[in-house]
C-alpha atoms as a PDB file:
ATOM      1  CA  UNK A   1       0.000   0.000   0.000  1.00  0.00           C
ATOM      2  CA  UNK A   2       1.531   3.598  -1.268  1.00  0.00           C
ATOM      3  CA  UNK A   3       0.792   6.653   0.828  1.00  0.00           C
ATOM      4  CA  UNK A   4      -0.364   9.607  -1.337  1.00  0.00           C
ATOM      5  CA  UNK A   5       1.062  12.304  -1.369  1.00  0.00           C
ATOM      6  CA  UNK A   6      -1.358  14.857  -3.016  1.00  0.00           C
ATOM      7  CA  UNK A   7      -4.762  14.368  -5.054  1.00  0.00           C
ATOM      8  CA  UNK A   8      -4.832  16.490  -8.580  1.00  0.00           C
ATOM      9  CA  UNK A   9      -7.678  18.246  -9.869  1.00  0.00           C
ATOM     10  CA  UNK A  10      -8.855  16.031 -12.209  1.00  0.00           C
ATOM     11  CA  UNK A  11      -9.059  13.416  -9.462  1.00  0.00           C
ATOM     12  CA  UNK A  12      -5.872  12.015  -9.940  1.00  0.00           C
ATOM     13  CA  UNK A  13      -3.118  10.477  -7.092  1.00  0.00           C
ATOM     14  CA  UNK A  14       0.067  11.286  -6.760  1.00  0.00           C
ATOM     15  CA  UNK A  15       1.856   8.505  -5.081  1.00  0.00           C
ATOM     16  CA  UNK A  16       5.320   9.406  -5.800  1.00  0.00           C
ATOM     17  CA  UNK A  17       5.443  13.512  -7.304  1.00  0.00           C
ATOM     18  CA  UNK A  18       8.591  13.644  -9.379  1.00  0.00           C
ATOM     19  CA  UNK A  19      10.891  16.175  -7.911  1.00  0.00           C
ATOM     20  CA  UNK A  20      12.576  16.350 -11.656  1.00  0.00           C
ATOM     21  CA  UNK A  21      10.069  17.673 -14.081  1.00  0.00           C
ATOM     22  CA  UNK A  22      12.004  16.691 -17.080  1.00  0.00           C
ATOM     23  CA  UNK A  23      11.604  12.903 -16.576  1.00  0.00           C
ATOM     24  CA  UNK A  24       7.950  11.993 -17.398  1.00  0.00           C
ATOM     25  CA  UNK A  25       5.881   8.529 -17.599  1.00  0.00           C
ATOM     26  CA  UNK A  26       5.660   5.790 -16.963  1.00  0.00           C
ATOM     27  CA  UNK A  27       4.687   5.095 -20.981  1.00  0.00           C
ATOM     28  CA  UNK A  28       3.510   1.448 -22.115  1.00  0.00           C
ATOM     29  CA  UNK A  29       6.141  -0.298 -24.341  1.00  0.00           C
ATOM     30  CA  UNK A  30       5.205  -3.131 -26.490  1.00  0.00           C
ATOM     31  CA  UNK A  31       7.294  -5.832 -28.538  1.00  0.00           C
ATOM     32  CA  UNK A  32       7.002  -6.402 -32.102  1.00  0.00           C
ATOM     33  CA  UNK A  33       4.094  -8.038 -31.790  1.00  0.00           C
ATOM     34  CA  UNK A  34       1.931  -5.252 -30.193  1.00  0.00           C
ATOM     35  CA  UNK A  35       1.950  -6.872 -26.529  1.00  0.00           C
ATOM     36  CA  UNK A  36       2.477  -4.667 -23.641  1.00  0.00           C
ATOM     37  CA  UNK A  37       5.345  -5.901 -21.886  1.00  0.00           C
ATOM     38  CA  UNK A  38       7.101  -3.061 -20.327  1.00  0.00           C
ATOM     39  CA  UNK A  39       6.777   0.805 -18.640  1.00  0.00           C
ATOM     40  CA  UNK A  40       9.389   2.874 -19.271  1.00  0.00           C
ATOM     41  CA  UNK A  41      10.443   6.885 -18.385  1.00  0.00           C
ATOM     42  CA  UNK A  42      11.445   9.242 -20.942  1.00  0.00           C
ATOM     43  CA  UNK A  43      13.613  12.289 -20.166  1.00  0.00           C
ATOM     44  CA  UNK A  44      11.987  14.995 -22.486  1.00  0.00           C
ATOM     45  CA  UNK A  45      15.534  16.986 -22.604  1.00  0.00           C
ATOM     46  CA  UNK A  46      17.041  14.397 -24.621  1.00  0.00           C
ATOM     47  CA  UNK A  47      14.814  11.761 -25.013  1.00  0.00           C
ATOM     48  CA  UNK A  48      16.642   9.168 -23.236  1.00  0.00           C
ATOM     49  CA  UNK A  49      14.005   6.100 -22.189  1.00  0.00           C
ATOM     50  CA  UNK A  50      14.547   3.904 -19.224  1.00  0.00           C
ATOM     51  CA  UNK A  51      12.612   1.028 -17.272  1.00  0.00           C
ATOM     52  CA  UNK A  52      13.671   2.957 -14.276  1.00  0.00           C
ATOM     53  CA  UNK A  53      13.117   6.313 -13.736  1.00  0.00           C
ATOM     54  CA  UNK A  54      15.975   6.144 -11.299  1.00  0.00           C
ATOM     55  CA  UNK A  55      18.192   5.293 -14.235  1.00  0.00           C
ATOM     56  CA  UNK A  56      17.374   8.974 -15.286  1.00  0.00           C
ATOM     57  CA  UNK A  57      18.537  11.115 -12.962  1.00  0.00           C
ATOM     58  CA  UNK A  58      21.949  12.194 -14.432  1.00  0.00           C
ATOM     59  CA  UNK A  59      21.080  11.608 -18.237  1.00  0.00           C
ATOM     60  CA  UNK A  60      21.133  15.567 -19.394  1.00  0.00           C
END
């Protein structure tokens, strides 16, 4: 169980509010064959993509 941090307006959660508001997601990735089988984080600086949006952090 997550503890929220804040509720949007549009009724969103918040679990975990990115303190880095160039990394973004998490985004659906899918194989070759159109099944879902990853989430990923993209930095929108310089587009680097990660599983982890740790991974991020020092990118740009």
């Amino acid at each position: 169980m997550a503890a929220v941090e804040n509720a949007t307006d549009d009724g969103t959660l918040n679990a975990f509010p990115s303190e880095d508001d160039r990394i973004n997601g998490p985004y659906t990735g899918y194989d070759m064959y159109g099944t879902a089988d990853h989430t990923y984080w993209k930095c929108e600086n310089c587009g680097a993509e990660a599983t982890r949006k740790g991974a991020l952090t020092d990118c740009c």
